[in-house]
C-alpha atoms as a PDB file:
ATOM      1  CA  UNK A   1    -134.745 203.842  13.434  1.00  0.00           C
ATOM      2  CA  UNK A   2    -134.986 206.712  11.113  1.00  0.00           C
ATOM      3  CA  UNK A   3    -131.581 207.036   9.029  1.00  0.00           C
ATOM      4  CA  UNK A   4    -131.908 211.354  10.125  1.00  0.00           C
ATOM      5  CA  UNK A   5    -132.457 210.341  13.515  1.00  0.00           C
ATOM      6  CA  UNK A   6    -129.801 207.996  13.710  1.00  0.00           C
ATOM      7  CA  UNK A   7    -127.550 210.588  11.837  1.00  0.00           C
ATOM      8  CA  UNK A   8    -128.275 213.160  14.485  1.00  0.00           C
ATOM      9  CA  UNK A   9    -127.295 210.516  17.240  1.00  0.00           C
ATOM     10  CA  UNK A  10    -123.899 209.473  15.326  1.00  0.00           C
ATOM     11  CA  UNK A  11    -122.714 213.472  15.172  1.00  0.00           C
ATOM     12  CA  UNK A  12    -124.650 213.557  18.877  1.00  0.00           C
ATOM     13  CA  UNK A  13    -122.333 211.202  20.520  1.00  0.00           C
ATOM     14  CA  UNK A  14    -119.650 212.129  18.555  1.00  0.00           C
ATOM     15  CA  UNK A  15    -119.537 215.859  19.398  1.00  0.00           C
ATOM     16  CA  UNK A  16    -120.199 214.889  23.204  1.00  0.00           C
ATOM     17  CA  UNK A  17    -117.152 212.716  23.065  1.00  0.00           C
ATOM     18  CA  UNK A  18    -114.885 215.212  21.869  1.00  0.00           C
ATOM     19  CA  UNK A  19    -113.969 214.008  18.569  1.00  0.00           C
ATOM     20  CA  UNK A  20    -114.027 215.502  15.253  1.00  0.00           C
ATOM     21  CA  UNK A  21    -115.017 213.642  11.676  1.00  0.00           C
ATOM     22  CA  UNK A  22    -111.651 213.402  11.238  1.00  0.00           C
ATOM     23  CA  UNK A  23    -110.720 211.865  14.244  1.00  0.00           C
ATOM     24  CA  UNK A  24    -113.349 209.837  14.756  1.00  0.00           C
ATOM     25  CA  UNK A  25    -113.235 208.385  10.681  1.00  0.00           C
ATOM     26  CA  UNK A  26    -109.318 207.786  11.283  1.00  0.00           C
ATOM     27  CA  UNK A  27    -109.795 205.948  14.743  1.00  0.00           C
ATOM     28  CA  UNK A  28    -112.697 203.935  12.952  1.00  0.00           C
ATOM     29  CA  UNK A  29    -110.352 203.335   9.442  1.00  0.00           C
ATOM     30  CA  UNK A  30    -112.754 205.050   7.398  1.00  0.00           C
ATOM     31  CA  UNK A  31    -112.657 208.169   5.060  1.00  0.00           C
ATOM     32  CA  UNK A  32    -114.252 211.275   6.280  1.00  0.00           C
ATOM     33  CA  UNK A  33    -116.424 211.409   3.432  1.00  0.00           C
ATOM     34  CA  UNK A  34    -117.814 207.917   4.770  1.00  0.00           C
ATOM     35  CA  UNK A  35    -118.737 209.238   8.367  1.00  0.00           C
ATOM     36  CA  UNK A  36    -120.008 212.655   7.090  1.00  0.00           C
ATOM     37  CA  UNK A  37    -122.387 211.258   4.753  1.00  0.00           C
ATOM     38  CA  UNK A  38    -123.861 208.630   8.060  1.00  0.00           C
ATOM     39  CA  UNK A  39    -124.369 211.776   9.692  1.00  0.00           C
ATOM     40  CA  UNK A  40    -126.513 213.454   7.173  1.00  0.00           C
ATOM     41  CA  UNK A  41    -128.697 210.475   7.128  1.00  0.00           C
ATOM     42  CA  UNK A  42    -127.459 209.354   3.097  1.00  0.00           C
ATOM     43  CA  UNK A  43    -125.953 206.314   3.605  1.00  0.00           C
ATOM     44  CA  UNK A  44    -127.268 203.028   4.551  1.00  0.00           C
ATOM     45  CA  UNK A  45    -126.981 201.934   7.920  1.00  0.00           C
ATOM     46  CA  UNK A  46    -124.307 199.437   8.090  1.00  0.00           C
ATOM     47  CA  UNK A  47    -124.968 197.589  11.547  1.00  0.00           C
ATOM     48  CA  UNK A  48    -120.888 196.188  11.589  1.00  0.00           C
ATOM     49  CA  UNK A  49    -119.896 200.210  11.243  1.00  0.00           C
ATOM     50  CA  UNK A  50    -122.218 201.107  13.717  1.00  0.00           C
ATOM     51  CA  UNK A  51    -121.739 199.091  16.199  1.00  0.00           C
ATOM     52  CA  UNK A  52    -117.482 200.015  15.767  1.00  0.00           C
ATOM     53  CA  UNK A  53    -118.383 203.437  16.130  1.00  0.00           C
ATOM     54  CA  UNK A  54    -120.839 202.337  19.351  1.00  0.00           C
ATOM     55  CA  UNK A  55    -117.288 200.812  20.726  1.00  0.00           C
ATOM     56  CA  UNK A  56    -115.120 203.591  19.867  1.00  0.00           C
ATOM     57  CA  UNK A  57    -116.996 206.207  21.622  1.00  0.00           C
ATOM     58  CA  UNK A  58    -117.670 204.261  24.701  1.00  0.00           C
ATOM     59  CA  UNK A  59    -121.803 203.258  24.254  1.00  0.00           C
ATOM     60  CA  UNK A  60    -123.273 200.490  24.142  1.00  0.00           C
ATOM     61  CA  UNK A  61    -125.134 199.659  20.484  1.00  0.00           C
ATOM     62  CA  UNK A  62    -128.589 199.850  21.851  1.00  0.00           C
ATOM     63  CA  UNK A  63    -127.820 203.230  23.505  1.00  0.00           C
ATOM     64  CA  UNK A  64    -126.412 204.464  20.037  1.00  0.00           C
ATOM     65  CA  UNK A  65    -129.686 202.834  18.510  1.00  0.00           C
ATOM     66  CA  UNK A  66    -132.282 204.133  21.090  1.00  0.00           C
ATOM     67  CA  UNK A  67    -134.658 206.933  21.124  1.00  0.00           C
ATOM     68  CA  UNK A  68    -136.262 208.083  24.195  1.00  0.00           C
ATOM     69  CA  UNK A  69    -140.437 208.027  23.778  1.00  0.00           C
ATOM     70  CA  UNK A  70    -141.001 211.465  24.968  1.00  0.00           C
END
């Protein structure tokens, strides 16, 4: 997947589950500056972080992962 889509997915499921950067970055036990620059697509995808955040906001990897085919 494309690091902007997957960006837009992150701050997607994040916003949908209520939580702010800084919530979300203290519940995962990472800086702010670490989540915010996932979400703007600059940082390498780090499959371990990805899949915490997957757990933490109650998806499933693939469904954090996944693009629908329109």
């Amino acid at each position: 997947m494309e690091n902007n889509q997957l960006a837009q997915r992150v701050r997607a499921f994040r916003k949908l589950k209520g939580y702010t950067q800084l919530e979300l970055a203290k519940e995962l036990g990472v800086s702010v500056a670490v989540l915010g620059s996932l979400e703007r697509g600059t940082r390498k995808n780090d499959p371990k972080l990805l899949n915490h955040i997957a757990k933490t906001l109650g998806i499933s990897y693939e469904e954090l992962m996944t693009t629908k085919e329109e």
